[in-house]
Protein backbone atom coordinates (compact mmCIF):
# COMPACT_ATOMS: atom_id res chain seq x y z
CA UNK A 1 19.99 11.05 17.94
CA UNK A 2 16.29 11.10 17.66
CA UNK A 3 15.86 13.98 20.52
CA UNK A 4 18.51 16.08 18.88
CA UNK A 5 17.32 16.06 15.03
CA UNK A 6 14.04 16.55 16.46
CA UNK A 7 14.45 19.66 18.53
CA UNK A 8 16.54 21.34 15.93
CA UNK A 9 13.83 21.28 13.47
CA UNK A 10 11.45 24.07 12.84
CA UNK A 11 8.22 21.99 13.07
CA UNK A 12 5.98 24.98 12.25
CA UNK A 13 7.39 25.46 9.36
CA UNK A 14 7.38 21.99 8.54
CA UNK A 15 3.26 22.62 9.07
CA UNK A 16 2.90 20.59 12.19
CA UNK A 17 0.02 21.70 14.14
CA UNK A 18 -0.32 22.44 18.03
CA UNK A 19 3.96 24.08 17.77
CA UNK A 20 1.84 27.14 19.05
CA UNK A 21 -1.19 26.37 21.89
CA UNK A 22 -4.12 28.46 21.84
CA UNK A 23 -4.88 31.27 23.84
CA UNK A 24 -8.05 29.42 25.55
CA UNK A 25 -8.67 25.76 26.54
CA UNK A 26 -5.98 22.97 27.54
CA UNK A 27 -3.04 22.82 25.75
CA UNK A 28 -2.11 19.68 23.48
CA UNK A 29 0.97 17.45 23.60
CA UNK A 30 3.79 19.75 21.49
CA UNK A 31 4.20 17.95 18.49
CA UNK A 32 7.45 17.24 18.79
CA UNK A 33 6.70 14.57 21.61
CA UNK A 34 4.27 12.69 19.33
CA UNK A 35 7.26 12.79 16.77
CA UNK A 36 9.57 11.70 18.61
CA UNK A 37 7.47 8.91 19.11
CA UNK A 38 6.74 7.61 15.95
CA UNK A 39 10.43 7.79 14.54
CA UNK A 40 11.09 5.71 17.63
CA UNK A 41 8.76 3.37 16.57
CA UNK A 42 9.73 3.60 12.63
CA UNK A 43 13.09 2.49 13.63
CA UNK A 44 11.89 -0.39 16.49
CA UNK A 45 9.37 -1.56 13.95
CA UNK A 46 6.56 -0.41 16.27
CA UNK A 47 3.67 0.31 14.21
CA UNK A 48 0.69 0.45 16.44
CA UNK A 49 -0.43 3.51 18.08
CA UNK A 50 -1.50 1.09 20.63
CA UNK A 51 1.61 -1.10 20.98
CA UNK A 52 3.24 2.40 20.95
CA UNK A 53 1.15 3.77 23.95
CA UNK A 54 1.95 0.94 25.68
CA UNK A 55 5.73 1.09 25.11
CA UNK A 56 5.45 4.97 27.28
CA UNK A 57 4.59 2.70 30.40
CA UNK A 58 7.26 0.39 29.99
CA UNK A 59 9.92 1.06 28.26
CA UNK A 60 12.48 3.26 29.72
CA UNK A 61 14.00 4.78 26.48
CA UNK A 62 10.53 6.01 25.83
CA UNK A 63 10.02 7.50 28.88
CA UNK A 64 12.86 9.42 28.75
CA UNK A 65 12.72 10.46 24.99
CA UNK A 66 8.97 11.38 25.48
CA UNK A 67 9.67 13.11 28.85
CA UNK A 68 7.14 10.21 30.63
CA UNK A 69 4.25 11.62 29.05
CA UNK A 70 1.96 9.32 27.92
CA UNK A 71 -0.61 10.39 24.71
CA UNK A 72 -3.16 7.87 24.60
CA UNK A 73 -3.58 5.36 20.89
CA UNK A 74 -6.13 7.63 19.72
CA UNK A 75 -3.40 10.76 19.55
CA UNK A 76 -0.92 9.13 18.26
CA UNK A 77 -3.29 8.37 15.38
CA UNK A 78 -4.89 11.31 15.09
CA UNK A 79 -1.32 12.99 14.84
CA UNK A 80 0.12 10.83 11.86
CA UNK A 81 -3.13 11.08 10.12
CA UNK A 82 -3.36 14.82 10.60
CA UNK A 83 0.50 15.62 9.63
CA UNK A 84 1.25 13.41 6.72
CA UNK A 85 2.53 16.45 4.61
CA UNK A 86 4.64 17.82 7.67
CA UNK A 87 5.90 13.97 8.12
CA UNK A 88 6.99 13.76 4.61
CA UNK A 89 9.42 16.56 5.32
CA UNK A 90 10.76 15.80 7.77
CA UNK A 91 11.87 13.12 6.07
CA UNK A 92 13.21 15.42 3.25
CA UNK A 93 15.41 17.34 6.30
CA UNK A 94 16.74 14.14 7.34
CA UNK A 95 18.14 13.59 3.35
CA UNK A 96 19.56 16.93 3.42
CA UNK A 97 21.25 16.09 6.78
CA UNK A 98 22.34 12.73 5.31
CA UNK A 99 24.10 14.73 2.39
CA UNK A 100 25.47 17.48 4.25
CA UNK A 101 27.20 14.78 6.05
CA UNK A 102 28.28 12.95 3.34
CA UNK A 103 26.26 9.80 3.26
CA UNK A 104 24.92 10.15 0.03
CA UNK A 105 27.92 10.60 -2.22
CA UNK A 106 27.01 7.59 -4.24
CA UNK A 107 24.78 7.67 -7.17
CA UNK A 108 23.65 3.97 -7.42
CA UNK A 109 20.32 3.10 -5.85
CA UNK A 110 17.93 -0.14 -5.17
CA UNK A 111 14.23 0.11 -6.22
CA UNK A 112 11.67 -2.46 -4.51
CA UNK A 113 8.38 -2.34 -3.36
CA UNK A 114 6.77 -4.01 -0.54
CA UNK A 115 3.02 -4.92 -0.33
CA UNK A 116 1.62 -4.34 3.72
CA UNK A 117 -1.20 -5.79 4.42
CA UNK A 118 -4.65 -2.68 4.64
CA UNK A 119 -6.69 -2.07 7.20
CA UNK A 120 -9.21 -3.11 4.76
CA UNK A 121 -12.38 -5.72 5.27
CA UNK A 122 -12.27 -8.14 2.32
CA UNK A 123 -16.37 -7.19 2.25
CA UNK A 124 -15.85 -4.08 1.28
CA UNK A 125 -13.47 -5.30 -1.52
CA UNK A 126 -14.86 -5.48 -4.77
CA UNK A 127 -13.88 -7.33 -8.08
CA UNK A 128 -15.87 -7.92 -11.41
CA UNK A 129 -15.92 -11.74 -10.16
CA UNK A 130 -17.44 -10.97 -7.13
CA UNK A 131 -19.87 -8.36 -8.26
CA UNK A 132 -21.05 -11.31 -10.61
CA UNK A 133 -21.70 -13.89 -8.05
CA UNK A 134 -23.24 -11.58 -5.35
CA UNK A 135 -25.56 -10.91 -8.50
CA UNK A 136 -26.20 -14.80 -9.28
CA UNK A 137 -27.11 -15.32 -5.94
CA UNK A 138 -29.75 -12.45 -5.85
CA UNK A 139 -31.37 -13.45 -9.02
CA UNK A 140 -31.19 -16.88 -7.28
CA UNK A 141 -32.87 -15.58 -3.95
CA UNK A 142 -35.73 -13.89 -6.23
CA UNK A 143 -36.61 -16.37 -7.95
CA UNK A 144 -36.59 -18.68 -4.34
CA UNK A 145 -39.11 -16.11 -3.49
CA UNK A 146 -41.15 -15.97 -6.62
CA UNK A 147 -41.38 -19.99 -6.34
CA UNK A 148 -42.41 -19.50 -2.68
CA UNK A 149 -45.11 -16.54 -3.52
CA UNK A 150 -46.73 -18.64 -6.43
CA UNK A 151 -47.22 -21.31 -3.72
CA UNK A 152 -48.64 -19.67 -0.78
CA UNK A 153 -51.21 -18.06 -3.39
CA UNK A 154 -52.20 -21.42 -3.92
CA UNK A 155 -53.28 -22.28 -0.52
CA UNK A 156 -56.47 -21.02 1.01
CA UNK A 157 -55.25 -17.95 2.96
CA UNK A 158 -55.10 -17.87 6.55
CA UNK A 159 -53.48 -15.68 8.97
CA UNK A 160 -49.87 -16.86 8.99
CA UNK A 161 -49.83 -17.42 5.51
CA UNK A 162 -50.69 -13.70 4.83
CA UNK A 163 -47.77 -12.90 7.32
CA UNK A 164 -45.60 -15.20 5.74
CA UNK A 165 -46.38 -13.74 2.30
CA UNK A 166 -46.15 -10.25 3.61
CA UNK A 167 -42.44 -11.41 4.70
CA UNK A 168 -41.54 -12.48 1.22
CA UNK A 169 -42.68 -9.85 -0.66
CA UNK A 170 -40.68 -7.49 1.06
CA UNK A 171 -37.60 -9.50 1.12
CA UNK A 172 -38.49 -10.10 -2.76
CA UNK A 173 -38.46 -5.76 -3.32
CA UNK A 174 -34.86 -5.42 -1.29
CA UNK A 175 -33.51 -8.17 -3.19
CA UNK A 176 -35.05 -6.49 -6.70
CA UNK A 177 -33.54 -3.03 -5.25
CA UNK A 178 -29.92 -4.25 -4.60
CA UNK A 179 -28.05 -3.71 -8.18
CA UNK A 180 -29.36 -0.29 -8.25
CA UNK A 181 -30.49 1.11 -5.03
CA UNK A 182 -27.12 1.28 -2.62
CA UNK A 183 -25.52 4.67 -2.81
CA UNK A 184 -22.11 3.42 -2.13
CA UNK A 185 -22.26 1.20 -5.20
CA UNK A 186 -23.57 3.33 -7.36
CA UNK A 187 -20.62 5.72 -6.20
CA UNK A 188 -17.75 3.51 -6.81
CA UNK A 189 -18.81 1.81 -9.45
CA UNK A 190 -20.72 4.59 -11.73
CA UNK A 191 -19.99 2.82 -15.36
CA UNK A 192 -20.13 -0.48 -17.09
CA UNK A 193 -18.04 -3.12 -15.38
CA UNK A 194 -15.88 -3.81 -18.73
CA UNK A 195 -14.89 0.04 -18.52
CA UNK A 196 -14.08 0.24 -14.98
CA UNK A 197 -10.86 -0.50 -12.74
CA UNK A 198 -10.54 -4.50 -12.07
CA UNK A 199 -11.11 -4.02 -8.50
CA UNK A 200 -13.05 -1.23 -6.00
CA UNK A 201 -11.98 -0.61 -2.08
CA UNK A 202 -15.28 0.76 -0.87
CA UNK A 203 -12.98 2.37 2.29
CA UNK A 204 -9.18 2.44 1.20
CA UNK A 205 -8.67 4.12 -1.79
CA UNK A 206 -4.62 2.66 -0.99
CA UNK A 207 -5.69 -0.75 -1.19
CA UNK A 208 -4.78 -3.02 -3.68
CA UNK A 209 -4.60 -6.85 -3.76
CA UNK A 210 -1.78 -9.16 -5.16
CA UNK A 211 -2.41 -11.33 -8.18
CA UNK A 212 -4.46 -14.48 -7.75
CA UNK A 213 -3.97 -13.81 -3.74
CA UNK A 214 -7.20 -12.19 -2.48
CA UNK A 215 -5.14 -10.19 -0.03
CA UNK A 216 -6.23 -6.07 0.61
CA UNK A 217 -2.85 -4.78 0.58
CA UNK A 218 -0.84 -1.30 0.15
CA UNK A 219 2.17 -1.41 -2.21
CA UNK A 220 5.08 0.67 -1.25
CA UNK A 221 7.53 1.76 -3.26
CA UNK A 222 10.98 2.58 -1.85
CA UNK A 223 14.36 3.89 -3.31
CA UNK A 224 17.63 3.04 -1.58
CA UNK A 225 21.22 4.07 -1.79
CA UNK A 226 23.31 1.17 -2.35
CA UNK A 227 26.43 2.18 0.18
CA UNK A 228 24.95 2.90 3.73
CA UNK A 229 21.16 1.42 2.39
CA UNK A 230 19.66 4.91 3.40
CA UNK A 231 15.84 5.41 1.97
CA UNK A 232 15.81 8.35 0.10
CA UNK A 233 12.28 7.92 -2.25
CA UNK A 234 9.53 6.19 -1.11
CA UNK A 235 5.62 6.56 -2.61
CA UNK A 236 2.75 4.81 -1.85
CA UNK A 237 0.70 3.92 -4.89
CA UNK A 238 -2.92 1.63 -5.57
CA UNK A 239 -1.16 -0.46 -8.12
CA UNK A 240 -0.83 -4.00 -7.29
CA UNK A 241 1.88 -4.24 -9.87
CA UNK A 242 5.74 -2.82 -9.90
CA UNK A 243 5.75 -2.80 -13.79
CA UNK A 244 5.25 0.92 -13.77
CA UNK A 245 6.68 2.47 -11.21
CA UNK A 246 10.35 2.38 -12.40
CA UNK A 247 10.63 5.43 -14.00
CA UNK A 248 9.01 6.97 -11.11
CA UNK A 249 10.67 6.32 -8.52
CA UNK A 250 14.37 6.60 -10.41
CA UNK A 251 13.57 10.01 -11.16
CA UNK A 252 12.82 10.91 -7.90
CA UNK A 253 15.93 9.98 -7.01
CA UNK A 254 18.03 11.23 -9.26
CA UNK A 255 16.75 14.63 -7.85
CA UNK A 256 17.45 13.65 -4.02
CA UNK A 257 20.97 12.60 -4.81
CA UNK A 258 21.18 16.22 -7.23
CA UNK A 259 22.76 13.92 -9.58
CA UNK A 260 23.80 13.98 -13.17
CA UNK A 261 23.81 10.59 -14.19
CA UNK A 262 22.27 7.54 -11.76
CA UNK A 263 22.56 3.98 -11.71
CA UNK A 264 19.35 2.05 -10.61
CA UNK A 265 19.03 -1.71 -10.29
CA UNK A 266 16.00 -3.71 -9.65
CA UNK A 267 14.02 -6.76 -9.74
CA UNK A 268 12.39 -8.75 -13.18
CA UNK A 269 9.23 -6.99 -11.74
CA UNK A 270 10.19 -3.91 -12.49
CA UNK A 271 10.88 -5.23 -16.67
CA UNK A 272 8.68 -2.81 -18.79
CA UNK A 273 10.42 -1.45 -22.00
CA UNK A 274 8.52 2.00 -21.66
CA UNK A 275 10.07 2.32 -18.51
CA UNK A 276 13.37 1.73 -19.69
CA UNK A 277 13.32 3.92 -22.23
CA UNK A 278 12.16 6.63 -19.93
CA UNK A 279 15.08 6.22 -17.45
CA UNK A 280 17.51 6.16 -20.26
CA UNK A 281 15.84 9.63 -21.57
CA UNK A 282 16.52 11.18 -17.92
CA UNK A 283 19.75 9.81 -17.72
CA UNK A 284 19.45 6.93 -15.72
CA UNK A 285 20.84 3.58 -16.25
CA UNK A 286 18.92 0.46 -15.44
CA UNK A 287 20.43 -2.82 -14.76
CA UNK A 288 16.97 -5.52 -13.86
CA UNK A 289 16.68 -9.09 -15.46
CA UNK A 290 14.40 -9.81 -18.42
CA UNK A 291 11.61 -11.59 -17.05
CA UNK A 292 11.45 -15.70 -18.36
CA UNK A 293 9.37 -15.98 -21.68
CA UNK A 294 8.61 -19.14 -23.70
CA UNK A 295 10.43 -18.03 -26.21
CA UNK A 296 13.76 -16.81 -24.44
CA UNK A 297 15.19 -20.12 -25.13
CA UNK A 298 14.53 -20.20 -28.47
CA UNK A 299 16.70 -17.00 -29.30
CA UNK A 300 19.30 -18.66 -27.39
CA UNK A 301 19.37 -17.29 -24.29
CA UNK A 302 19.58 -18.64 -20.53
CA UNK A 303 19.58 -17.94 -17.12
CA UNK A 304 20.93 -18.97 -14.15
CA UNK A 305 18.71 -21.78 -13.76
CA UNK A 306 19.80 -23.45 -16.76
CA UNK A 307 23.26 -24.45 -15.89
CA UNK A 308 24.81 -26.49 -13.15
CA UNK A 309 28.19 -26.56 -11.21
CA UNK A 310 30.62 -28.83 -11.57
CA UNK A 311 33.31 -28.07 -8.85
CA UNK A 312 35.43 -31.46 -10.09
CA UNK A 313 36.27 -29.50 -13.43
CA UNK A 314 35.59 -25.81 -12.48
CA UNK A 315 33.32 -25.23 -14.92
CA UNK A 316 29.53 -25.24 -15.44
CA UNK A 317 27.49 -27.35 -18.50
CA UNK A 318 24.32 -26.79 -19.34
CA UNK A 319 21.42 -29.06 -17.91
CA UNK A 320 20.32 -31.85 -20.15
CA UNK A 321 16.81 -30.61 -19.93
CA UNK A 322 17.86 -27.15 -20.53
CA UNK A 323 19.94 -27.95 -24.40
């Protein structure tokens, strides 16, 4: 399947580059080897370049689907990092071919996103907490220093103390310089803290991190049709939240499927009234749980968790701590 829906697209005009080798020089790998590839992997769960390099030395149904050429990790990096655009439609040609066949005659989908972990060092992640402590400990160092300069100039000089004084004061400027002096700070974080995003990714601008978990993560959104669970939306944002992304994602659906009217269900995540009111305005009906507030109970509604089976009687009561 892969080999066939590959060679009948038109990668040029998808805008991969390489369909066409130059005139002069050696001639790349065509790109539809490479993409061959990496839908192989997308569907084996493969997603190392390196793991998939070393899958063209091994394993026979990527020998034969790559004709046993073998790009090296570096390629088959460079190539989904220099055709995300062309990727992203091929994507869109395999929805078309999933309608034309019929597999998208239903207009009820599943929103969810899914937080993968970044390629991201947590040193070059920055929050107001941290910025706040990495600045408590250099006014800490500084004054260290000071303390240590104030002594030595007590002390009759002598040759190592002049060294050791000539050590501190320059330690002493870097740490005075820091707040102010690194270009990449001053880049990413150009205003007042109390204005500015929450957190900075000095190298992913992707990256975002979960609530109260410290992790560097990507959050990606996916739609799904609900009858043969075919993706048919998917967006990466740098929100580490779901609460907007409802509308978003709903509406780009609705315009895959080319339908009127859509049904979308997700999680409580998802819950934002905006949102909601959004879908409703595009014609899109929303069916997600309200998320659990203090005060649900006391307008007399409850959940799931509230009640308790009792197969004796065929009925459920309500739990005593619940009433």
């Amino acid at each position: 399947m892969i080999d066939v829906f590959v060679d009948e697209l038109d990668l040029g005009g998808l805008g991969f580059s390489g369909v066409d080798p130059e005139a002069t020089g050696r001639p790349s790998y065509h790109p539809s080897v490479l993409l061959k590839r990496y839908i192989y992997g997308y569907l084996n769960r493969i997603q190392s370049s390196r793991r998939l390099e070393r899958e063209a030395t091994r394993n026979v149904e990527v020998m034969w689907l790559a004709g046993r050429l073998v790009p090296d990790h570096k390629t088959i990096a460079d190539f989904r990092k220099d055709n995300g655009k062309a990727i992203r439609q091929v994507c869109a040609r395999f929805v078309d071919l999933s309608r034309q066949m019929d597999l998208l005659a239903t207009t009820s989908v599943a929103i969810d996103g899914s937080k993968f972990k970044a390629v991201n060092n947590r040193d070059r992640n920055f929050t107001r907490a941290k910025v706040e402590r990495r600045r408590a400990q250099q006014e800490e160092s500084v004054a260290r220093y000071l303390s240590q300069l104030d002594t030595a100039d007590r002390h009759e000089p002598t040759e190592a103390l002049a060294t050791k004084t000539e050590r501190l004061n320059g330690k002493f400027a870097s740490r005075e310089r820091w707040p102010s002096s690194p270009p990449s700070r001053r880049r990413f974080w150009p205003r007042p803290m109390s204005r500015c995003r929450s957190q900075i990714q000095t190298v992913d601008p992707m990256a975002t991190s979960g609530r109260g978990s410290g992790v560097v993560d990507d959050n990606v959104q996916v739609a799904v049709e609900t009858e043969h669970h075919l993706i048919i939306a998917h967006e990466v944002t740098n929100s580490g939240s779901d609460r907007a992304q409802l509308a978003n994602m709903a509406k780009q659906a609705k315009a895959v499927l080319q339908a009127e009217e859509l049904a979308a269900v997700a999680d409580r995540g998802y819950f934002s009234s905006p949102e909601i009111l959004e879908c409703a305005e595009a014609g899109i009906t929303v069916t997600l749980p309200k998320p659990l507030t203090s005060g649900a109970k006391s307008q007399g509604r409850f959940g799931k968790q509230d009640f308790v089976d009792v197969p004796e009687q065929d009925v459920y009561r309500v739990r005593p701590e619940s009433s």
